[in-house]
PDB file of N, CA and C in Angstrom:
ATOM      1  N   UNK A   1     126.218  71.353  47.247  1.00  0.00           N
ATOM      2  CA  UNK A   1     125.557  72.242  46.304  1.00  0.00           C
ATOM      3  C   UNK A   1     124.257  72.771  46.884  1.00  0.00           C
ATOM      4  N   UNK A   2     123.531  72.319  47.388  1.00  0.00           N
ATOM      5  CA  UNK A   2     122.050  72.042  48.571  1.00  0.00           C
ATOM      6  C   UNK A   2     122.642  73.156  49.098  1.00  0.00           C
ATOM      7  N   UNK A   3     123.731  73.526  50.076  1.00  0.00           N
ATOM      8  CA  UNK A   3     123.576  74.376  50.863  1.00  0.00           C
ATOM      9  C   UNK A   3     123.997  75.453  50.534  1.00  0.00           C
ATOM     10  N   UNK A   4     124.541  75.923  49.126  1.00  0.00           N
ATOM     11  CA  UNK A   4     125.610  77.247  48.822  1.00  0.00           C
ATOM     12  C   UNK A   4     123.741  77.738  47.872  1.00  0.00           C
ATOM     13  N   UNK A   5     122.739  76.740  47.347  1.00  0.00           N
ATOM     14  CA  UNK A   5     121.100  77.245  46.980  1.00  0.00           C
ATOM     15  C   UNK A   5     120.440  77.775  48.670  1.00  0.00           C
ATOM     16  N   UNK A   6     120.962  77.095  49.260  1.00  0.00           N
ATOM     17  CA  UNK A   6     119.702  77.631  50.664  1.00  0.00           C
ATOM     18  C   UNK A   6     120.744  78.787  51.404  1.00  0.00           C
ATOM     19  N   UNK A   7     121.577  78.612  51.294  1.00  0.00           N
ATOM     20  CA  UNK A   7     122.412  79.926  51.833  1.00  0.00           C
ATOM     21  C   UNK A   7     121.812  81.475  51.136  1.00  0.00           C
ATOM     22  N   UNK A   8     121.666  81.048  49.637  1.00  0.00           N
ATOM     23  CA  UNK A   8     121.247  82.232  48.385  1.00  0.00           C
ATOM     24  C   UNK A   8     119.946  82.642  48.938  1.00  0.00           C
ATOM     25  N   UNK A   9     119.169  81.519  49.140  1.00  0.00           N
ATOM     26  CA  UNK A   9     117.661  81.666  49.117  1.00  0.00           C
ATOM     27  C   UNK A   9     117.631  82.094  50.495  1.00  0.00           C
ATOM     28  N   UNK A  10     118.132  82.042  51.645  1.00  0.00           N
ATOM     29  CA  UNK A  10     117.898  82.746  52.668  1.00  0.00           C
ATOM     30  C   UNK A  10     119.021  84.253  52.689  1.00  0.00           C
ATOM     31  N   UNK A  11     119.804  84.216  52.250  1.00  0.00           N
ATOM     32  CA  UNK A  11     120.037  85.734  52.622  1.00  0.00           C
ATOM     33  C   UNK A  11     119.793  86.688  51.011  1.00  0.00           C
ATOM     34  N   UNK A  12     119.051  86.257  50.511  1.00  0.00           N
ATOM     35  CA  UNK A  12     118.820  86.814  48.858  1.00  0.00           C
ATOM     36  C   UNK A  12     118.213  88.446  48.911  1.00  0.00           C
ATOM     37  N   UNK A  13     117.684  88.888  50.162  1.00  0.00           N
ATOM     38  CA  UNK A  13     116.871  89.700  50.190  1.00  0.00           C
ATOM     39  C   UNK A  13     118.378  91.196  51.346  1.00  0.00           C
ATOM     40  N   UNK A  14     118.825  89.991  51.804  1.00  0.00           N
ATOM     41  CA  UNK A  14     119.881  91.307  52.473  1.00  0.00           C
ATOM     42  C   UNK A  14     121.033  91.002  51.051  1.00  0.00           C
ATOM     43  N   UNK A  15     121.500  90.380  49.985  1.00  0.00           N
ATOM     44  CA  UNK A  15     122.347  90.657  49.497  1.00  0.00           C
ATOM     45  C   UNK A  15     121.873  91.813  48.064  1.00  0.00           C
ATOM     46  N   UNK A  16     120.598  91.713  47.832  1.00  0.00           N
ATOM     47  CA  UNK A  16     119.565  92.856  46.914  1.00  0.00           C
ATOM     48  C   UNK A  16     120.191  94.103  47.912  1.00  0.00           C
ATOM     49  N   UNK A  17     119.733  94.071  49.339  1.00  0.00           N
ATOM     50  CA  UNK A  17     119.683  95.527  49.779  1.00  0.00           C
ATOM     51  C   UNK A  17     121.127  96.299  49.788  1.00  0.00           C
ATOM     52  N   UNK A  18     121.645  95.165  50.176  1.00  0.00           N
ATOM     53  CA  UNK A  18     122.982  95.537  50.009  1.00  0.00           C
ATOM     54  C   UNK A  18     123.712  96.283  48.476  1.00  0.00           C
ATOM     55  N   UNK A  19     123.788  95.432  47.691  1.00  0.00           N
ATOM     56  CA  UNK A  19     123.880  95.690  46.763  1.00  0.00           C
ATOM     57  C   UNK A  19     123.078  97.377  46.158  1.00  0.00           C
ATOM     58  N   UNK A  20     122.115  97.478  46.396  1.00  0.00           N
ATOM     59  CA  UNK A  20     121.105  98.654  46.178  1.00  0.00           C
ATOM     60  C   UNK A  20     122.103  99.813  47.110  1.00  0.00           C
ATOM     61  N   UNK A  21     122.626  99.397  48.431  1.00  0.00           N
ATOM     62  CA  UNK A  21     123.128 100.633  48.921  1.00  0.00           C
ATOM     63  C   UNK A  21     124.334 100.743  48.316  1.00  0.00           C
ATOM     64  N   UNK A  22     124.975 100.162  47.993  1.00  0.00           N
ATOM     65  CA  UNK A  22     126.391  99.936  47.276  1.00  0.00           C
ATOM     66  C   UNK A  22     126.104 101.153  46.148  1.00  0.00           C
ATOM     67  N   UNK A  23     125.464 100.469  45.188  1.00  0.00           N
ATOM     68  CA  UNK A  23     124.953 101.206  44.067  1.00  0.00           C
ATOM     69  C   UNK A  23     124.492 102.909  44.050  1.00  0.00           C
ATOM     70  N   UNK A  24     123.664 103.023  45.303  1.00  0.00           N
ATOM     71  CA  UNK A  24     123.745 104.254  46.018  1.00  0.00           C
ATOM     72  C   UNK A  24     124.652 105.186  46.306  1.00  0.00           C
ATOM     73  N   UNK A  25     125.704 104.896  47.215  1.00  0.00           N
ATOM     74  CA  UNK A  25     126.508 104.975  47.507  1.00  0.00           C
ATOM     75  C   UNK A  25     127.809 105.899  46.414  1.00  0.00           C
ATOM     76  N   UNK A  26     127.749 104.884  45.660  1.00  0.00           N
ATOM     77  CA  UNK A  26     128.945 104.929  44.486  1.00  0.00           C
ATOM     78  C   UNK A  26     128.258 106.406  43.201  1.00  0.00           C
ATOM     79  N   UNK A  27     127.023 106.371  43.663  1.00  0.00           N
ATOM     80  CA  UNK A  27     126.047 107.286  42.475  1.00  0.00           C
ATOM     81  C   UNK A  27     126.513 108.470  43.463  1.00  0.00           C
ATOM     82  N   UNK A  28     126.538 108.727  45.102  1.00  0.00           N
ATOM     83  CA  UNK A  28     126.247 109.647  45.572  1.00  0.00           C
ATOM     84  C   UNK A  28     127.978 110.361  45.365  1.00  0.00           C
ATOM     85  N   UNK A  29     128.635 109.001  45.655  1.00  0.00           N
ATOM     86  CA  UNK A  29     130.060 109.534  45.878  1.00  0.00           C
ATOM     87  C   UNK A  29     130.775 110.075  44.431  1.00  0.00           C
ATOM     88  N   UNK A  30     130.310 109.688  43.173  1.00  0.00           N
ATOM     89  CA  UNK A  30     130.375 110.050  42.118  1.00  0.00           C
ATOM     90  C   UNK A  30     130.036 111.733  41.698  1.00  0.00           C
ATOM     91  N   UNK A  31     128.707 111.942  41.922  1.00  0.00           N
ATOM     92  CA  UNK A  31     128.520 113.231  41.787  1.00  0.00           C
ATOM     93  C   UNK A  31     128.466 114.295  43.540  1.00  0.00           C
ATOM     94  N   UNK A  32     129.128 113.882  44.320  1.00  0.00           N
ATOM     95  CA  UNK A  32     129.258 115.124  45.667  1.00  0.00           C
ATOM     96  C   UNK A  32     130.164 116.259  44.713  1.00  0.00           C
ATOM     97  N   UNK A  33     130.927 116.203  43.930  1.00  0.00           N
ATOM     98  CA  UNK A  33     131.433 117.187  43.808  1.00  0.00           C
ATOM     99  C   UNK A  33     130.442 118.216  42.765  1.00  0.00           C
ATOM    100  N   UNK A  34     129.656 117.881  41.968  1.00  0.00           N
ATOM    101  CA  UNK A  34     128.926 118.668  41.266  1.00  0.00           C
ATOM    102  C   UNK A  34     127.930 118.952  41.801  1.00  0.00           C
ATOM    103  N   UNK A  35     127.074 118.201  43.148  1.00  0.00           N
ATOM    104  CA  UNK A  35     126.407 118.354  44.423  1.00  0.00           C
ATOM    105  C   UNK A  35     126.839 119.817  45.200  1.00  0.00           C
ATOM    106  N   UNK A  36     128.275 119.653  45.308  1.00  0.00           N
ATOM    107  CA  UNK A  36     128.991 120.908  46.197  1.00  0.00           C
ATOM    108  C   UNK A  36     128.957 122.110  45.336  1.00  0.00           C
ATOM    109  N   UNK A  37     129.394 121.885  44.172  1.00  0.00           N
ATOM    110  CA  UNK A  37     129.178 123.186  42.883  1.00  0.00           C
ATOM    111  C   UNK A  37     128.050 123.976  42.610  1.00  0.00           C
ATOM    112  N   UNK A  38     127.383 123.267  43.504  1.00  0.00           N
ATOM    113  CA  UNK A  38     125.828 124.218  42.862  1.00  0.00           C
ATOM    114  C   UNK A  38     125.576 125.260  43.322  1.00  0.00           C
ATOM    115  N   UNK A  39     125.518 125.020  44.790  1.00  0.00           N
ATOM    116  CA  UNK A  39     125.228 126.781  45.128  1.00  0.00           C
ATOM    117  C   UNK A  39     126.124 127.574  44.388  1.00  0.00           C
ATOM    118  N   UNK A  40     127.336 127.545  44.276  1.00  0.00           N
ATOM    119  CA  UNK A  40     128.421 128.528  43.793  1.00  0.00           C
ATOM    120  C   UNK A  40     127.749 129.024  42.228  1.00  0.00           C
ATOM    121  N   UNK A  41     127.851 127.576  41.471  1.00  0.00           N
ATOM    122  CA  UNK A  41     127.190 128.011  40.349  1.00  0.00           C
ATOM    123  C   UNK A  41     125.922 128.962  39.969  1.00  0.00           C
ATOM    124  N   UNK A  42     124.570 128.715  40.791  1.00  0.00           N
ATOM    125  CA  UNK A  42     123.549 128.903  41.260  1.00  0.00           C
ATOM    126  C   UNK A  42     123.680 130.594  41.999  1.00  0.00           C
ATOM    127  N   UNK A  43     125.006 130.608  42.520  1.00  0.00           N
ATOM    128  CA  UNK A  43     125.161 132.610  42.824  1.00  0.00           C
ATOM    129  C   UNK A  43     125.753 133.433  41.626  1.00  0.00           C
ATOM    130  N   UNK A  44     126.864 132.391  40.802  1.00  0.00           N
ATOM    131  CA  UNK A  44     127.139 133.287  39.812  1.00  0.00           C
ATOM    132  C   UNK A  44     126.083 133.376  38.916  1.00  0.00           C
ATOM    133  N   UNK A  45     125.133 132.087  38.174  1.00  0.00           N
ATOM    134  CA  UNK A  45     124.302 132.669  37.519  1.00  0.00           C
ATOM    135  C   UNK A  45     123.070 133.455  37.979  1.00  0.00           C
ATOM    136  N   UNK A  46     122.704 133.461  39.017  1.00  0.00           N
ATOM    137  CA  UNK A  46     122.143 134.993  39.503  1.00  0.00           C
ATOM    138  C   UNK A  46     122.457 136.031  39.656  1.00  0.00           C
ATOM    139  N   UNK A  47     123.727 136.520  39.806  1.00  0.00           N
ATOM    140  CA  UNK A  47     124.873 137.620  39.431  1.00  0.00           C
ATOM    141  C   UNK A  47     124.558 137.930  38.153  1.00  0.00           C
ATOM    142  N   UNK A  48     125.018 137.288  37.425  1.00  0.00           N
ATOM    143  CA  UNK A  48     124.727 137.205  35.907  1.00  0.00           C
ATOM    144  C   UNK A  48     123.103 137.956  35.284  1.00  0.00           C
ATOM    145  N   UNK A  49     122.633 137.189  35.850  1.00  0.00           N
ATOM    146  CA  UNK A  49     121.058 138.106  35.412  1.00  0.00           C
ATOM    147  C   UNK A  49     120.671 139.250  35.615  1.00  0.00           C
ATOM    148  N   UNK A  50     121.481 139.268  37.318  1.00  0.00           N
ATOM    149  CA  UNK A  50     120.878 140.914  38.187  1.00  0.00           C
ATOM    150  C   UNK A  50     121.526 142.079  37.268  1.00  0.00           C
ATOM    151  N   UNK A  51     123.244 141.503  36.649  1.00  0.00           N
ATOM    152  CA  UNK A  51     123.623 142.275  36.402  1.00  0.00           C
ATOM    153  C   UNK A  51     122.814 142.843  34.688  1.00  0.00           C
ATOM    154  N   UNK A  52     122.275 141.698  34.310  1.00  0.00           N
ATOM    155  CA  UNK A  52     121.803 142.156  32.753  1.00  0.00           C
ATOM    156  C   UNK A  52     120.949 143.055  33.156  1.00  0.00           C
ATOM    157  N   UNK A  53     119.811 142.705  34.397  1.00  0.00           N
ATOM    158  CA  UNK A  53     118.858 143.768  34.079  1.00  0.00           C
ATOM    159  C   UNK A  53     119.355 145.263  34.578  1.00  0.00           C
ATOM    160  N   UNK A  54     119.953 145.238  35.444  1.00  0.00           N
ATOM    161  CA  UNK A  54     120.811 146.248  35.508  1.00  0.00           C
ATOM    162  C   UNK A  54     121.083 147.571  34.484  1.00  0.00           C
ATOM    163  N   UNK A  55     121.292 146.556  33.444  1.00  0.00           N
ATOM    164  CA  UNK A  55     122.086 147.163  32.395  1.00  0.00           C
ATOM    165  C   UNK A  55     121.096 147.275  31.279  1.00  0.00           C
ATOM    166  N   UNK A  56     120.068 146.953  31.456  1.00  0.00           N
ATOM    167  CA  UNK A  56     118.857 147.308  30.320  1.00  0.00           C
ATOM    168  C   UNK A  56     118.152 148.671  30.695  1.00  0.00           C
ATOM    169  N   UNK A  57     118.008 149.636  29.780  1.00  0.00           N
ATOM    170  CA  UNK A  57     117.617 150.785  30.059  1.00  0.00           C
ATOM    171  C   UNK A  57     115.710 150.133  30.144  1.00  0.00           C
ATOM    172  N   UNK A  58     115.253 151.303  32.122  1.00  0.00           N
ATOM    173  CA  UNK A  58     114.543 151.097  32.009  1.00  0.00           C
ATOM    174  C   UNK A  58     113.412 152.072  30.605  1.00  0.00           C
ATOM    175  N   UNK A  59     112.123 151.614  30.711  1.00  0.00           N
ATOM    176  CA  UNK A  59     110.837 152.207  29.843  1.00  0.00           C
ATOM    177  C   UNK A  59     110.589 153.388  30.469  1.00  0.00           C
ATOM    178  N   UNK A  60     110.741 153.990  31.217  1.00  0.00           N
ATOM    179  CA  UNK A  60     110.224 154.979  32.164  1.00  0.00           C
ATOM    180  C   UNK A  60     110.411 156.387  31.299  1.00  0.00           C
TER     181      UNK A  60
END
């Protein structure tokens, strides 16, 4: 029992980091696809605007 506590207590700090990249990881691999969507999104809704003002008669 002694050694499965000193095993914990010495690698406690790489199984945190680990864990932290894991966690990382799974957050990043979760959203890449709405990551990848953005520019696309990000050109149509600027499309979108150019075209409103476009279409607003200027004051002139």
């Amino acid at each position: 029992m002694n050694h499965i506590k000193d095993f914990f207590y010495n690698k406690s700090d790489v199984i945190i980091v680990l864990i932290i990249l894991i966690a990382a990881g799974l957050l990043i691999y979760d959203r890449v696809g709405v990551i990848m969507d953005y520019p696309q999104k990000f050109a149509e809704d600027n499309k979108v605007q150019v075209e409103e003002q476009a279409e607003e008669p200027s004051a002139e």
